[in-house]
Protein backbone atom coordinates (compact mmCIF):
# COMPACT_ATOMS: atom_id res chain seq x y z
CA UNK A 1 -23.36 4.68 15.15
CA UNK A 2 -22.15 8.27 13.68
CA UNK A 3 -23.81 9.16 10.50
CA UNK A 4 -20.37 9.96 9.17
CA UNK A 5 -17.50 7.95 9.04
CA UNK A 6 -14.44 8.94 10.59
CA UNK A 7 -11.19 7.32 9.68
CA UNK A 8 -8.92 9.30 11.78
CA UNK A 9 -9.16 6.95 14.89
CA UNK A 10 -8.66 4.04 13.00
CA UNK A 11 -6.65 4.43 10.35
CA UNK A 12 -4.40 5.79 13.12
CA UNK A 13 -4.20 2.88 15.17
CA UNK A 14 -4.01 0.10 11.89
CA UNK A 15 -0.70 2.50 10.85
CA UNK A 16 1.12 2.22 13.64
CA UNK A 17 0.04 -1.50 14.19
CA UNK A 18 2.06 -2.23 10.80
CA UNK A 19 4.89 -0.27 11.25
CA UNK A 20 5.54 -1.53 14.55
CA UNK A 21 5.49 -5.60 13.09
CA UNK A 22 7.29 -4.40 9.63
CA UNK A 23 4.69 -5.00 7.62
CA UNK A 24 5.90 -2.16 5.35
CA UNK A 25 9.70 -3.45 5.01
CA UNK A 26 10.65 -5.36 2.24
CA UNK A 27 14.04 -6.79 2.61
CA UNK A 28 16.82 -8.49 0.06
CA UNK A 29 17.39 -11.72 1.93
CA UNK A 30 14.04 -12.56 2.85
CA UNK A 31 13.04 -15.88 1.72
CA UNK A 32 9.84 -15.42 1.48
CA UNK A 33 8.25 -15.66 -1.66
CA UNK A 34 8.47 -11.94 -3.12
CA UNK A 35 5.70 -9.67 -4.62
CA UNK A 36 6.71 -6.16 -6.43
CA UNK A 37 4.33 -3.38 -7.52
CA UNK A 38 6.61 -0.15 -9.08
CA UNK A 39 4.56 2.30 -10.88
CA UNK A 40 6.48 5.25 -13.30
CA UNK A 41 6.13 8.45 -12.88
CA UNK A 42 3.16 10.31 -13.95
CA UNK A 43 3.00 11.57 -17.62
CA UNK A 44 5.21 14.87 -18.97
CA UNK A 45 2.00 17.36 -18.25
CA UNK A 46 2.33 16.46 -14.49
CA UNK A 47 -1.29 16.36 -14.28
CA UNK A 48 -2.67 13.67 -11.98
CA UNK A 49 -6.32 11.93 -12.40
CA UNK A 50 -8.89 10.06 -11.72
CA UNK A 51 -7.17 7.36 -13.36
CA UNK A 52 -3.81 7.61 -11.43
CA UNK A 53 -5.53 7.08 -8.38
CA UNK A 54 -7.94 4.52 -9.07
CA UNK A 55 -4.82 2.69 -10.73
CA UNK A 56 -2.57 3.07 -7.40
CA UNK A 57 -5.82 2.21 -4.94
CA UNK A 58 -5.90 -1.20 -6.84
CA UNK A 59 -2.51 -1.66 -6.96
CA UNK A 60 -1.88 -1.08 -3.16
CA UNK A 61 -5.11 -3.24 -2.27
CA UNK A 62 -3.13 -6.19 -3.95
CA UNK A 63 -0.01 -5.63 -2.56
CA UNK A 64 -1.99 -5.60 0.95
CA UNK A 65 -3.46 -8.56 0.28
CA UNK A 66 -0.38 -10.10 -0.49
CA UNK A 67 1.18 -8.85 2.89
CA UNK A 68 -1.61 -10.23 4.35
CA UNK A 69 -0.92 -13.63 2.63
CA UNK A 70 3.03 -13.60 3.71
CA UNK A 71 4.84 -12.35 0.94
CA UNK A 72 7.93 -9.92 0.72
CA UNK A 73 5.96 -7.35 -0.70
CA UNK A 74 7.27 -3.64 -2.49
CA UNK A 75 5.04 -0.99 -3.40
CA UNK A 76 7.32 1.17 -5.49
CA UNK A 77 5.17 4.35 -6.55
């Protein structure tokens, strides 16, 4: 196994395996149960942290999840 990993090759392949079944549309009329994660924007300074992204890596883990678990899902940021 390489010492390093490389998520090029992989992440890759898992992209194009959602967009290709939808798995990043949300739609109106669905009937599926629905699941909505919309984030403002970031504060007046403009500066982005630590915080912002540890707060948008959760949130896009759960909506993932959620995907996974057959809801209508919207990830707003």
């Amino acid at each position: 196994m390489d010492p390093l990993y490389k998520p090029g090759g992989v992440e890759a392949r898992w992209q194009q395996t959602w967009e290709d079944e939808g798995l990043y549309a949300a739609e109106a009329d669905d009937p599926r149960e629905t699941y909505v994660v919309a984030f403002p924007p970031p504060n007046v300074t403009g500066e982005l942290h630590v915080g912002h992204a540890l707060q948008l890596a959760l949130a896009d883990a759960l909506v993932r999840w959620r995907r996974m678990l057959g809801y209508n899902c919207l990830f707003q940021p």
